[in-house]
C-alpha atoms as a PDB file:
ATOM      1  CA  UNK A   1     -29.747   9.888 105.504  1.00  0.00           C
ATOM      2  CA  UNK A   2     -26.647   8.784 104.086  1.00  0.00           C
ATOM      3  CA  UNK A   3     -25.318   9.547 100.610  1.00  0.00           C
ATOM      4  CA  UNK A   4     -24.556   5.518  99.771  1.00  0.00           C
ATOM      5  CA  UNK A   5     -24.154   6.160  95.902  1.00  0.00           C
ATOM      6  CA  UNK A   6     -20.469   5.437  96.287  1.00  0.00           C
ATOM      7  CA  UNK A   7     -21.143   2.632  99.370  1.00  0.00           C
ATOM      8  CA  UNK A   8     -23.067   1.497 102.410  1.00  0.00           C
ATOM      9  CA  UNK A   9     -23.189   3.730 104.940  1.00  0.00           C
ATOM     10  CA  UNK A  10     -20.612   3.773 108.130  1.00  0.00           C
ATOM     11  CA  UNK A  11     -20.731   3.844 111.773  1.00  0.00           C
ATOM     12  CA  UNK A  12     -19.609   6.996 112.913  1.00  0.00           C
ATOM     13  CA  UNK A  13     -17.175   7.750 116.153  1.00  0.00           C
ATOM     14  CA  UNK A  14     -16.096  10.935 117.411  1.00  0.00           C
ATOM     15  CA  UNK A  15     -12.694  11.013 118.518  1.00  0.00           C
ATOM     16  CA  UNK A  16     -11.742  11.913 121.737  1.00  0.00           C
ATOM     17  CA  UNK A  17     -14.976  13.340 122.843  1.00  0.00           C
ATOM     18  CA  UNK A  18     -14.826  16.452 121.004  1.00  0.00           C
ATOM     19  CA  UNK A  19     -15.900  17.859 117.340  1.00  0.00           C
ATOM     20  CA  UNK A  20     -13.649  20.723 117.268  1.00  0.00           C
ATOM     21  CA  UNK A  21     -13.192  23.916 118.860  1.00  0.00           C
ATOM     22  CA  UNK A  22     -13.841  22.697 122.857  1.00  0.00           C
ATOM     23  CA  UNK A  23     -10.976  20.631 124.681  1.00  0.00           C
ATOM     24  CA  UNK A  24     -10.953  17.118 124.578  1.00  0.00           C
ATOM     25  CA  UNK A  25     -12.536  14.666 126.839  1.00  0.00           C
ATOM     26  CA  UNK A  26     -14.279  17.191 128.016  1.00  0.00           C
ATOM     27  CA  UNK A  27     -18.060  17.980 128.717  1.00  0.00           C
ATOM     28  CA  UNK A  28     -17.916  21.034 126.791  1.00  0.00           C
ATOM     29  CA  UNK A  29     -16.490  18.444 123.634  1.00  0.00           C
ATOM     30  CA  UNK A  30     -19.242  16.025 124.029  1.00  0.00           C
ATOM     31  CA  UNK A  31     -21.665  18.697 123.801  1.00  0.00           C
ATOM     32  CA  UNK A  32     -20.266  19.777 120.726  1.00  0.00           C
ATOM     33  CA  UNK A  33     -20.265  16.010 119.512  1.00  0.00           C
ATOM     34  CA  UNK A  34     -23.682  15.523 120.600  1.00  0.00           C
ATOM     35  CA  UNK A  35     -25.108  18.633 119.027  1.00  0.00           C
ATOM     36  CA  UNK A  36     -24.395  17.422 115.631  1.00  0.00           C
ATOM     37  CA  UNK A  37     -26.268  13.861 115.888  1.00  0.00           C
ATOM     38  CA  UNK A  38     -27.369  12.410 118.962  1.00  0.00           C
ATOM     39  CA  UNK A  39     -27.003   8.977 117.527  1.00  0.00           C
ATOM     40  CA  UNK A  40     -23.177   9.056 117.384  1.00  0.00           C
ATOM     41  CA  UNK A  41     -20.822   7.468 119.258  1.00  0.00           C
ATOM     42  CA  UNK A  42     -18.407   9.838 121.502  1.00  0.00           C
ATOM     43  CA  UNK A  43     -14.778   7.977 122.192  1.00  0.00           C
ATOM     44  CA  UNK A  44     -13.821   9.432 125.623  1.00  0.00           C
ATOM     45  CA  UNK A  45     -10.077   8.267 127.160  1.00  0.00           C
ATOM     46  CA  UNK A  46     -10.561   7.223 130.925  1.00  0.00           C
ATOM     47  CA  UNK A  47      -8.097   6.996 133.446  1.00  0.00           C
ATOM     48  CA  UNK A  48      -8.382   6.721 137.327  1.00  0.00           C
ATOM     49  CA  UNK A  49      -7.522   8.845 139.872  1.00  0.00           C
ATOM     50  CA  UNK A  50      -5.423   8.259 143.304  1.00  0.00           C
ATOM     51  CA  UNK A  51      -9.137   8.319 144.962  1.00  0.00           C
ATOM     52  CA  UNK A  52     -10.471   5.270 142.579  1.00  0.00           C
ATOM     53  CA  UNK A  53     -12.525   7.711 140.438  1.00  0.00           C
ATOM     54  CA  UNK A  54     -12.575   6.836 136.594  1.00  0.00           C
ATOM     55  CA  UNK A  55     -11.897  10.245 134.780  1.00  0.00           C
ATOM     56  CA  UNK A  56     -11.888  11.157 131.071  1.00  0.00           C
ATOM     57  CA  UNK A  57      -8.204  11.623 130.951  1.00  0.00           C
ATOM     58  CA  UNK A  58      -5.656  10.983 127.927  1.00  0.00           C
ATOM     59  CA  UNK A  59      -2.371  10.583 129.767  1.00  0.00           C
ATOM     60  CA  UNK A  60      -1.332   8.909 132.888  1.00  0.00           C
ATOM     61  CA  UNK A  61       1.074  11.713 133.685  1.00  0.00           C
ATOM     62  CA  UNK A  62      -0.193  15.275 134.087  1.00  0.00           C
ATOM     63  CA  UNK A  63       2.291  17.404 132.039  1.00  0.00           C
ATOM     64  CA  UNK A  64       0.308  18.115 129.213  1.00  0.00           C
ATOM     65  CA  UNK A  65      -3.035  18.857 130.819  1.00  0.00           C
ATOM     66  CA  UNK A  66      -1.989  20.810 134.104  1.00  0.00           C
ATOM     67  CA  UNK A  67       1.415  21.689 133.049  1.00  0.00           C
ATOM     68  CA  UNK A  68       2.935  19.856 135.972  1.00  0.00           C
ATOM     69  CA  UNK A  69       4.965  16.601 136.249  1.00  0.00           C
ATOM     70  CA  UNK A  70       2.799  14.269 138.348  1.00  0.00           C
ATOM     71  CA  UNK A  71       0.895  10.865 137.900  1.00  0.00           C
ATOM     72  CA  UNK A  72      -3.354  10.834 137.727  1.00  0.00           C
ATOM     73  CA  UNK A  73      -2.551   7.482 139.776  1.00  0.00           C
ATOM     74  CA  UNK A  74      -1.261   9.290 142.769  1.00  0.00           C
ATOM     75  CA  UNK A  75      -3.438  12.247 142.406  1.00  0.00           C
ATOM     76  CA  UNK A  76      -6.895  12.646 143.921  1.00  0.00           C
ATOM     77  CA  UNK A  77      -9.694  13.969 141.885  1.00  0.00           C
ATOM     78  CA  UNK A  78     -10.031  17.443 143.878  1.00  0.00           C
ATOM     79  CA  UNK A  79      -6.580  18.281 142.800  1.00  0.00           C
ATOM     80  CA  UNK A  80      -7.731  17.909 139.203  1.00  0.00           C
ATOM     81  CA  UNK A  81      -9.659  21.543 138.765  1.00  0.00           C
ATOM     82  CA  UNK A  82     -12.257  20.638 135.656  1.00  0.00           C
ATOM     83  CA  UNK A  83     -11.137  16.846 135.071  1.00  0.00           C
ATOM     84  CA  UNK A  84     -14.724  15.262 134.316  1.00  0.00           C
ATOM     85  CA  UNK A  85     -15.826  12.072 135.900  1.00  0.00           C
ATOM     86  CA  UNK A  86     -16.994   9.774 134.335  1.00  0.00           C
ATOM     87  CA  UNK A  87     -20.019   9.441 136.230  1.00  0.00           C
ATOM     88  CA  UNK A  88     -20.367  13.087 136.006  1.00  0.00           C
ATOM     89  CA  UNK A  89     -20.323  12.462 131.826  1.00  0.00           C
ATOM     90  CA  UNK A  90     -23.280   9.585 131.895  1.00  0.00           C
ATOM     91  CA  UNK A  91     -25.377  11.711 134.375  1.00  0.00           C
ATOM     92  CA  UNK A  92     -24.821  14.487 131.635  1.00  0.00           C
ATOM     93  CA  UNK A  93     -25.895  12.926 128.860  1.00  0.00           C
ATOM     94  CA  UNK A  94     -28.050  10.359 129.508  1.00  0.00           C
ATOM     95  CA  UNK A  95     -28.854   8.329 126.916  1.00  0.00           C
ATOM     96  CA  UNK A  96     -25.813   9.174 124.639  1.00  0.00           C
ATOM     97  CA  UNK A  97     -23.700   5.990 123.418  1.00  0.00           C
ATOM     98  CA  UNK A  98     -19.814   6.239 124.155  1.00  0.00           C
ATOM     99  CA  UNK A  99     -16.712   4.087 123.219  1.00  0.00           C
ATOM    100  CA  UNK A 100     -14.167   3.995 126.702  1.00  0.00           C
ATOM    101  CA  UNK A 101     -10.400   3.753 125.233  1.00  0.00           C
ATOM    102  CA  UNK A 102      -9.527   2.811 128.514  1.00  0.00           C
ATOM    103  CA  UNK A 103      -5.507   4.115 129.453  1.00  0.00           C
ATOM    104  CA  UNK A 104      -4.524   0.749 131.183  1.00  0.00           C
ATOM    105  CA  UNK A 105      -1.122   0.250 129.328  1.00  0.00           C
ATOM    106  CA  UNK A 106       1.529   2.510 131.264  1.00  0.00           C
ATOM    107  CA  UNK A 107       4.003   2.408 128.338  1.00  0.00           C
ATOM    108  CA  UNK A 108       1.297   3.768 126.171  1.00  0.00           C
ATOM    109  CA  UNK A 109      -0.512   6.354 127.900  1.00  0.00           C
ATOM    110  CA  UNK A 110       2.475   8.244 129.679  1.00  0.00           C
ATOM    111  CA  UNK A 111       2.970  11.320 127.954  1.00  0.00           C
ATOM    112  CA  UNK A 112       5.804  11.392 125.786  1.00  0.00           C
ATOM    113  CA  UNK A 113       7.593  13.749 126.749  1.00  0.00           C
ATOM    114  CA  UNK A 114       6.978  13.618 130.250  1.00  0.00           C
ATOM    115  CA  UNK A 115      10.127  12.894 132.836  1.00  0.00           C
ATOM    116  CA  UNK A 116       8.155  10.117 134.545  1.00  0.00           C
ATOM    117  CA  UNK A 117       8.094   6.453 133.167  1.00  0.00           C
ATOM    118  CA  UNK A 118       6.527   3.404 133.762  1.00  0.00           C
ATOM    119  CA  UNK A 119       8.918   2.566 136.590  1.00  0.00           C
ATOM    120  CA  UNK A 120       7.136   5.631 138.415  1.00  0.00           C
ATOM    121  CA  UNK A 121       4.065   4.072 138.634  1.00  0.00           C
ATOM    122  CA  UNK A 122       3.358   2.674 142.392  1.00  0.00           C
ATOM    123  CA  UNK A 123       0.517   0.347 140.915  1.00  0.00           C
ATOM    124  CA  UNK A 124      -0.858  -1.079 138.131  1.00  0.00           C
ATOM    125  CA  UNK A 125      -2.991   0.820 135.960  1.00  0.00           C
ATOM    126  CA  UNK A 126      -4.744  -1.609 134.801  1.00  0.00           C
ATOM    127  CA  UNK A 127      -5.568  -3.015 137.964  1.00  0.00           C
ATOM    128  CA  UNK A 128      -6.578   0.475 139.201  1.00  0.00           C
ATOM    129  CA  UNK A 129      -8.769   1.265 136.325  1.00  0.00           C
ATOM    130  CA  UNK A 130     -10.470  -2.361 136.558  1.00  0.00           C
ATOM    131  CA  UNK A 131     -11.332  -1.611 140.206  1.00  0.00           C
ATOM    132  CA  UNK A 132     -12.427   2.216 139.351  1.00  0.00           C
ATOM    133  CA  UNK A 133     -14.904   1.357 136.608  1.00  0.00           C
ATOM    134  CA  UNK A 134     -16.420  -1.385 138.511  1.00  0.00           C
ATOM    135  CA  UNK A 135     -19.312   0.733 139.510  1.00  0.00           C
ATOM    136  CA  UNK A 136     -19.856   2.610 136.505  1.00  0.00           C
ATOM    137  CA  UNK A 137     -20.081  -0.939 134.300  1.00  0.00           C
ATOM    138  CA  UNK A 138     -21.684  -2.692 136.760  1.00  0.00           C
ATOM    139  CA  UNK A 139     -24.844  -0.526 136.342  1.00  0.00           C
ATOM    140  CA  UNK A 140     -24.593   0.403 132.356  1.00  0.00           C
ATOM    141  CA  UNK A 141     -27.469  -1.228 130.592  1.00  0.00           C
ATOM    142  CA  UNK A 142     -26.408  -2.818 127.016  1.00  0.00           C
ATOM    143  CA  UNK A 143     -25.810  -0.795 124.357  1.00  0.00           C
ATOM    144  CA  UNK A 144     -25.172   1.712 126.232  1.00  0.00           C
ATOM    145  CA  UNK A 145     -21.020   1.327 126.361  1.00  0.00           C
ATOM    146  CA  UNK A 146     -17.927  -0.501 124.791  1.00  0.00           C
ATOM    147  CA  UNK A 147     -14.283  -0.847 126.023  1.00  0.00           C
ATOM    148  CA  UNK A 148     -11.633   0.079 123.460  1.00  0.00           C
ATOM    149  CA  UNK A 149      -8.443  -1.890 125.771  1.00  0.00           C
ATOM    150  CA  UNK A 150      -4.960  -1.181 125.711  1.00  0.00           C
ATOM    151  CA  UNK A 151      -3.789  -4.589 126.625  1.00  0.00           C
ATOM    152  CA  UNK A 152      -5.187  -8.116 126.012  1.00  0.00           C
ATOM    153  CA  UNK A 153      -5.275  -9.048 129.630  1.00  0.00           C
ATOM    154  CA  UNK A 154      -7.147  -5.432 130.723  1.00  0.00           C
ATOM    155  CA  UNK A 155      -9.960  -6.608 127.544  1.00  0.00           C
ATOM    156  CA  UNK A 156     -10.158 -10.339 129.104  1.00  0.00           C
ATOM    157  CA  UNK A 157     -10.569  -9.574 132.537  1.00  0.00           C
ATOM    158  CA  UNK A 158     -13.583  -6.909 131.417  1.00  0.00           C
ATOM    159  CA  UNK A 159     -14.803  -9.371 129.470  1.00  0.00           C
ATOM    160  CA  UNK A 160     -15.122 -11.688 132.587  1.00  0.00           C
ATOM    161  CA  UNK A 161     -16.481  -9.174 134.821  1.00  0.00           C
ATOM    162  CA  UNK A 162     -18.763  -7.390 132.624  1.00  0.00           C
ATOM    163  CA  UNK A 163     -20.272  -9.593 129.622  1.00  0.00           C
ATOM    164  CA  UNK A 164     -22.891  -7.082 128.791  1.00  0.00           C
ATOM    165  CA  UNK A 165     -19.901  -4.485 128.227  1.00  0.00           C
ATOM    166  CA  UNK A 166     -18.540  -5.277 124.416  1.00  0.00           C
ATOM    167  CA  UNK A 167     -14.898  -4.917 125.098  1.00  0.00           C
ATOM    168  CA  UNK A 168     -11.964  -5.344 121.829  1.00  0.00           C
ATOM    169  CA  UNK A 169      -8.336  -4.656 121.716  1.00  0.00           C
ATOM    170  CA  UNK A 170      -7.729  -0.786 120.714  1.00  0.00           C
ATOM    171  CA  UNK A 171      -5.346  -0.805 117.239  1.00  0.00           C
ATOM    172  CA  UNK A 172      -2.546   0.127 119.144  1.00  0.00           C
ATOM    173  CA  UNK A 173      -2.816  -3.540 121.168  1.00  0.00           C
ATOM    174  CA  UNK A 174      -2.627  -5.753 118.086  1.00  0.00           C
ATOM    175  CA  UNK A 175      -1.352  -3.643 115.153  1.00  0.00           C
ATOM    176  CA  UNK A 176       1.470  -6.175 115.187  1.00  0.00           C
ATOM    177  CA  UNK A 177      -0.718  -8.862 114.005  1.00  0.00           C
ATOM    178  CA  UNK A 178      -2.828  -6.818 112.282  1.00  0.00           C
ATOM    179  CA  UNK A 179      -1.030  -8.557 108.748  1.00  0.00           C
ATOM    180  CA  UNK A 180      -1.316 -12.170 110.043  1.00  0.00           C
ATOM    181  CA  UNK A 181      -5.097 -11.927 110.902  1.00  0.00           C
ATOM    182  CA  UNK A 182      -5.716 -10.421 107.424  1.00  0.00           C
ATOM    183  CA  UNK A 183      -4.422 -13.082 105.474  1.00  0.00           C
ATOM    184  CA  UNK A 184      -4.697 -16.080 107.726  1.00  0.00           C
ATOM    185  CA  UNK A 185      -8.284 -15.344 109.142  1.00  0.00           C
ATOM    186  CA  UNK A 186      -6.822 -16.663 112.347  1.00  0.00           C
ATOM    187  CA  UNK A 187      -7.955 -14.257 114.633  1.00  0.00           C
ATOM    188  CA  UNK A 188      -6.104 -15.775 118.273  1.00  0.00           C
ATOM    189  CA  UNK A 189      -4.433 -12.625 118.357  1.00  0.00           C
ATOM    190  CA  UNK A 190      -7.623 -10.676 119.212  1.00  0.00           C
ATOM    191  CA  UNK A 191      -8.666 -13.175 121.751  1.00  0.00           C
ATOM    192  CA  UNK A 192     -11.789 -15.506 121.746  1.00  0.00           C
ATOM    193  CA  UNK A 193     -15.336 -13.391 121.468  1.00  0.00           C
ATOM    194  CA  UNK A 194     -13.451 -10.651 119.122  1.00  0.00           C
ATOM    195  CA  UNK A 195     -16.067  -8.436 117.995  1.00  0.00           C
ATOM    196  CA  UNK A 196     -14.218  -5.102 115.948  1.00  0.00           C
ATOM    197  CA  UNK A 197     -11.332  -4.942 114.374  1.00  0.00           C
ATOM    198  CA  UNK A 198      -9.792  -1.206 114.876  1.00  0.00           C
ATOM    199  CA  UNK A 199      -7.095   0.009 112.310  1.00  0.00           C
ATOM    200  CA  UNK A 200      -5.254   2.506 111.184  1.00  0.00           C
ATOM    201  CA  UNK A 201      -6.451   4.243 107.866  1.00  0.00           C
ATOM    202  CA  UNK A 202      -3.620   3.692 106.302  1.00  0.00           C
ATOM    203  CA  UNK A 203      -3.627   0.224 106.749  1.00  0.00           C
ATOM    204  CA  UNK A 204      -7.549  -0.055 105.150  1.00  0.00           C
ATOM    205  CA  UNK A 205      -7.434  -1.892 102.254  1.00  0.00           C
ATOM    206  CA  UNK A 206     -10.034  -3.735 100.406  1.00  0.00           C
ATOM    207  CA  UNK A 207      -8.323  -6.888 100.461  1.00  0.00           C
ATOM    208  CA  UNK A 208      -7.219  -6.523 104.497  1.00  0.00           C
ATOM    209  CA  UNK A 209     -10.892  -5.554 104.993  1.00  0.00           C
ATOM    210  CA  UNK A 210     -12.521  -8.798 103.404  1.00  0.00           C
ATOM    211  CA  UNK A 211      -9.931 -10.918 105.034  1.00  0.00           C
ATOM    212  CA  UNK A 212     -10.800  -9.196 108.449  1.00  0.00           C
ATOM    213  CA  UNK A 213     -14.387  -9.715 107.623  1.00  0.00           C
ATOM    214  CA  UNK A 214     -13.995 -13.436 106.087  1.00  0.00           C
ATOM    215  CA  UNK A 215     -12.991 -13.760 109.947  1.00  0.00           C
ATOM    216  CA  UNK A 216     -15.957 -12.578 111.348  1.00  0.00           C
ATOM    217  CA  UNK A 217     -14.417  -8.842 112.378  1.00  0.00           C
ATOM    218  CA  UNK A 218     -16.236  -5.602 112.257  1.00  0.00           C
ATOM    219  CA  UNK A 219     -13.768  -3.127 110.849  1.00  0.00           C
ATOM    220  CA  UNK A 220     -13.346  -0.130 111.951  1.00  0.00           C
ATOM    221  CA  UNK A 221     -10.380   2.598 110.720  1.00  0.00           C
ATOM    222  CA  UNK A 222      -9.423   4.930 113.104  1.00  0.00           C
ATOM    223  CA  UNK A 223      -7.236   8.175 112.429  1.00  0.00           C
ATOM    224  CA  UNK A 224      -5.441  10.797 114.321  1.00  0.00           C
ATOM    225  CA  UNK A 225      -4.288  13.984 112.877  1.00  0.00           C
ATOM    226  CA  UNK A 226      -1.725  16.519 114.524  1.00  0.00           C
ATOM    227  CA  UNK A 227      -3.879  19.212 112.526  1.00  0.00           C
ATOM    228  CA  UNK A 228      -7.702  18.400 112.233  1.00  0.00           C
ATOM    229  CA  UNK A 229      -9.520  18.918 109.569  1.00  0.00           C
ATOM    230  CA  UNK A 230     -12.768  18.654 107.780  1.00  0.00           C
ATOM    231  CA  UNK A 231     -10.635  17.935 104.546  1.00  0.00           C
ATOM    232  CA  UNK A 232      -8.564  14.929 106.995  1.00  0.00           C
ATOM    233  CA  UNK A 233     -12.049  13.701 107.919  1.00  0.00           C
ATOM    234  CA  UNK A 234     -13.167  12.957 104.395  1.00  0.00           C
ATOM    235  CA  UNK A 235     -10.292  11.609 103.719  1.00  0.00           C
ATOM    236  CA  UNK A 236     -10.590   8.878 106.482  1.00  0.00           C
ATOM    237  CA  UNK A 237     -14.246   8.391 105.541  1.00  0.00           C
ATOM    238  CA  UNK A 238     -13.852   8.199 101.786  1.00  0.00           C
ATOM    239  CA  UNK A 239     -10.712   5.800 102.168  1.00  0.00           C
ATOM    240  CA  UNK A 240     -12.830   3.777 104.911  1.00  0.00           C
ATOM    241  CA  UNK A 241     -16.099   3.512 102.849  1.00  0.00           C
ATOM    242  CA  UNK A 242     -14.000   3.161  99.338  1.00  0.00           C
ATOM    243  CA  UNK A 243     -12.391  -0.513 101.367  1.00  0.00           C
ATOM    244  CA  UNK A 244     -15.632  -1.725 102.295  1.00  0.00           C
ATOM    245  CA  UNK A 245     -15.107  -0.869 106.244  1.00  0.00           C
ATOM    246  CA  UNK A 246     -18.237  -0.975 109.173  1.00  0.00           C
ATOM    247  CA  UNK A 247     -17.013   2.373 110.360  1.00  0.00           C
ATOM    248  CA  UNK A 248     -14.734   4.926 111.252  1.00  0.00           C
ATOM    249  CA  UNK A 249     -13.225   7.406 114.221  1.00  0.00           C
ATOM    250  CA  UNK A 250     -12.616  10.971 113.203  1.00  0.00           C
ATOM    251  CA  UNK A 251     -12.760  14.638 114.061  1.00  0.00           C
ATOM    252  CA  UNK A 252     -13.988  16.797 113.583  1.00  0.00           C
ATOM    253  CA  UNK A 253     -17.264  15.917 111.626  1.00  0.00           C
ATOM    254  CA  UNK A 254     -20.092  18.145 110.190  1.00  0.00           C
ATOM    255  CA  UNK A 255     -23.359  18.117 108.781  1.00  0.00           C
ATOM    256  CA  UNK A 256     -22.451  17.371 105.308  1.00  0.00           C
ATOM    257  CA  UNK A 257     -19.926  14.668 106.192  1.00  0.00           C
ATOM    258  CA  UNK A 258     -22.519  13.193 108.213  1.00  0.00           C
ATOM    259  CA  UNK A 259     -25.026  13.332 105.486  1.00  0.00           C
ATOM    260  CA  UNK A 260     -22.879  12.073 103.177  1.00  0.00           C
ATOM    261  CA  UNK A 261     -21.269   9.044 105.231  1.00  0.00           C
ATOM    262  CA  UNK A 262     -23.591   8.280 108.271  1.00  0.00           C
ATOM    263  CA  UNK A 263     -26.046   5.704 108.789  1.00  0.00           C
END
C-alpha cells in the first residue's frame, strides 16, 4: 500500500521493459519488472522487422544492439538471434499490462550515431509498424495495452483502427507544445480523444500539471537517465507526486519505492 502522507498515490511504469540488471526490451527485463509487482505497467519499444513481425526493439538501425550497420526494416526476424516478438512477450506473460512506445518516427528512432539516416529507409516505418501490429491489436482485449506514438498521424490512424487500444502522443511528439497546452488548456495539439499527457520531469510543475489537468489530461512524467539509479528514481517520483502528477516512468524501481509511491 502506498505511503500517501506526502500525496496520492501514482501509477507506476517501468521503463523500457526492464528493472535493472537484465537487457532491455527483453524477456529476461520483464521478468525482472514483473517480479517486483505484477500490477505494473512494463513500457516495451516495438519495431518491425523486414518479415512484418512487431519486435521489442529501441532503434530502427542495428548498430547498437548487434554491433552492425543495418536497418530492422530490411532485416528478417531469423537474422535477429534473441530479438523478442512481441507475440512471443504476450504469450509470456499473460495477463501482464504493457505500454507499446511504438518506433514509427524514422528521425527519432535511428540510432544516433549510426551511418544510416532516414533517407535509408526503403519504406515507411510507420506504415510498416501499422501493418505489423495489426494482428497483435486486433486480438488484445481492453486494458490489456496502450500505444505511446511517435507521430500524430501513426496515434490517429491507431486510433481509427483499434478504438479499444488507448493510443497518446509519446513526450517526444508534442514537447513543443507542451507550454501552450499548459496555459491555454487548448489541447488541439494532442489531437481529439487525448487521454495522457507524457512529460519530461523536468518540465513537472504544479502549475503545468493543473493546467494539463484543467484540460482534462492525465499526467504522466517520464525520465531517462544515462546512469540509473534507485536515488534517480525517487527523484522522478518525489518531483512527480510533489506536482500533483497521475504517474510516472522510471527504472529501476524496488520494493520500498513501490511501497512508498504505488497505488
Amino acid at each position: 500500500m502506498s505511503d500517501q502522507s506526502l500525496g496520492g498515490p501514482l501509477d507506476l511504469i517501468v521503463h523500457r521493459g526492464t528493472n535493472g540488471s537484465a537487457p532491455e526490451n527483453s524477456l529476461d527485463g520483464i521478468a525482472e519488472a514483473r517480479a517486483l509487482s505484477p500490477d505494473l505497467w512494463i513500457e516495451i519499444d516495438i519495431g518491425a522487422t523486414a518479415d512484418g513481425v512487431p519486435v521489442l526493439c529501441h532503434d530502427l538501425s542495428l548498430d547498437r544492439l548487434f554491433g552492425r550497420t543495418a536497418l530492422l526494416s530490411d532485416t528478417p526476424l531469423a537474422d535477429l538471434p534473441g530479438l523478442p516478438a512481441l507475440a512471443q512477450v504476450l504469450d509470456a506473460f499473460p495477463g501482464q499490462r504493457f505500454l507499446l512506445d511504438t518506433r514509427d518516427d524514422a528521425h527519432d528512432a535511428l540510432f544516433p550515431d549510426s551511418p544510416l539516416g532516414p533517407a535509408d529507409l526503403r519504406a515507411d516505418p510507420a506504415d510498416a509498424l501499422l501493418e505489423a501490429l495489426a494482428p497483435v491489436l486486433s486480438a488484445a482485449p481492453p486494458g490489456r495495452l496502450r500505444l505511446m506514438t511517435g507521430t500524430r498521424a501513426f496515434r490517429d490512424a491507431a486510433r481509427a483502427a483499434w478504438p479499444h487500444v488507448p493510443a497518446d502522443l509519446a513526450e517526444r511528439a508534442w514537447r513543443d507544445d507542451l507550454a501552450h497546452v499548459a496555459e491555454t488548456g487548448n489541447t488541439a495539439p494532442l489531437g481529439p480523444g487525448a487521454e495522457r499527457a507524457y512529460v519530461r520531469v523536468s518540465a513537472v510543475q504544479p502549475r503545468l500539471v493543473a493546467g494539463l489537468k484543467a484540460a482534462g489530461l492525465a499526467v504522466y512524467a517520464t525520465a531517462s537517465f544515462p546512469h540509473r539509479s534507485l536515488e534517480n528514481s525517487l527523484w522522478v517520483l518525489d518531483r512527480a507526486r510533489a506536482a500533483g502528477a497521475d504517474g510516472a516512468t522510471v527504472c529501476p524501481l524496488n520494493a520500498a519505492l513501490l511501497e512508498k509511491f504505488g497505488p
